[in-house]
Protein backbone atom coordinates (compact mmCIF):
# COMPACT_ATOMS: atom_id res chain seq x y z
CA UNK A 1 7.98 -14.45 -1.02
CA UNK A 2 3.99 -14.85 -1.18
CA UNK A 3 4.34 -18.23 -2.88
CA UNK A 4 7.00 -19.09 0.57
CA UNK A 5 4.57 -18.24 2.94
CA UNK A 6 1.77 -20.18 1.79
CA UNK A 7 3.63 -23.28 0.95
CA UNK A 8 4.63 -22.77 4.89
CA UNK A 9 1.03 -22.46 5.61
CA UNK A 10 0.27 -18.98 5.96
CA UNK A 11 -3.64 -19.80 4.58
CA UNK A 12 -5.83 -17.17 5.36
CA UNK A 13 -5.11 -13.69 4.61
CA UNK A 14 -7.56 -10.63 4.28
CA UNK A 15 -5.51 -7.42 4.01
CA UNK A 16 -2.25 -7.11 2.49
CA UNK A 17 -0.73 -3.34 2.60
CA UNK A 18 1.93 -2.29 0.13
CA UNK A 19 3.41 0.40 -1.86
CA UNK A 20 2.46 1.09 -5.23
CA UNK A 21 5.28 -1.36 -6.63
CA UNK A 22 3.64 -2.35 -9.86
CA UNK A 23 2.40 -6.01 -9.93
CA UNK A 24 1.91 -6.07 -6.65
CA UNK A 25 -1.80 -5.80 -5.98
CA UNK A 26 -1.98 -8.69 -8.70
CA UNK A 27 0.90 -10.66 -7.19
CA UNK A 28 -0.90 -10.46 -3.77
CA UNK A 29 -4.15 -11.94 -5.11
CA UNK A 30 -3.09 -14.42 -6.95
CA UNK A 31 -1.47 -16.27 -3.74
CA UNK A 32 -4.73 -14.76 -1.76
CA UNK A 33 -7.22 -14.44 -4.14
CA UNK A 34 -9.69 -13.36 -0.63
CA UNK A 35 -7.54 -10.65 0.62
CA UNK A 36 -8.27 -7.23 0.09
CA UNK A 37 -5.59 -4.71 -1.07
CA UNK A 38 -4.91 -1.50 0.69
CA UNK A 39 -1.85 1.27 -0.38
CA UNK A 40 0.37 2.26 2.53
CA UNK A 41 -1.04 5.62 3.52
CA UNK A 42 2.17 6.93 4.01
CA UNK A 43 2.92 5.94 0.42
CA UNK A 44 -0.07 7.67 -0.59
CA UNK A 45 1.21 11.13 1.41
CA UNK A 46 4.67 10.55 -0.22
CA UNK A 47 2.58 10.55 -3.72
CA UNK A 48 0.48 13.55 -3.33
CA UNK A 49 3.66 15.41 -1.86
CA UNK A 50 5.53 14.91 -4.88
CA UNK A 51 2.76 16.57 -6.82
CA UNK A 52 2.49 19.45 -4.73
CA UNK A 53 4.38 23.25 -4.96
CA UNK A 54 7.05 23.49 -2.18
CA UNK A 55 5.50 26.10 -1.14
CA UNK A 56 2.72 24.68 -0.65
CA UNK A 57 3.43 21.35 0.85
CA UNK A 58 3.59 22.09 4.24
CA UNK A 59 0.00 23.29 4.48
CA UNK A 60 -1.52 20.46 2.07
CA UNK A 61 0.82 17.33 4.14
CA UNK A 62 -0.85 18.89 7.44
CA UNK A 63 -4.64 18.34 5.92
CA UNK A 64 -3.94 15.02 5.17
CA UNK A 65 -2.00 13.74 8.28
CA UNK A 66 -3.86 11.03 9.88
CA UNK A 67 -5.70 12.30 13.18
């Protein structure tokens, strides 16, 4: 899909935002060796919920919410 959009003419990118699929990051940057690489915060959330008590998930998802 990267490879599609460049031979179309899609140049110039700086940020590309993903999920953690793996191969990604290097995927990206080898099309756009310029851009920068940022995980999807809400994948990020998702991560850090999965490693967190039920109990306790609530309270820790509510510190890290975006503001």
């Amino acid at each position: 899909m990267l490879r599609s959009l460049y031979e179309r003419g899609l140049q110039e990118v700086l940020l590309i935002v993903s999920d953690g699929l793996t191969g990604i990051r290097d995927a990206c940057l080898n099309i756009y060796p310029k851009a920068d690489h940022q995980t999807c915060w809400v994948h990020i959330q998702r991560n850090i919920a999965k490693l967190v008590r039920a109990k306790d998930r609530k309270e820790i998802m509510d510190i890290i919410q975006i503001k």
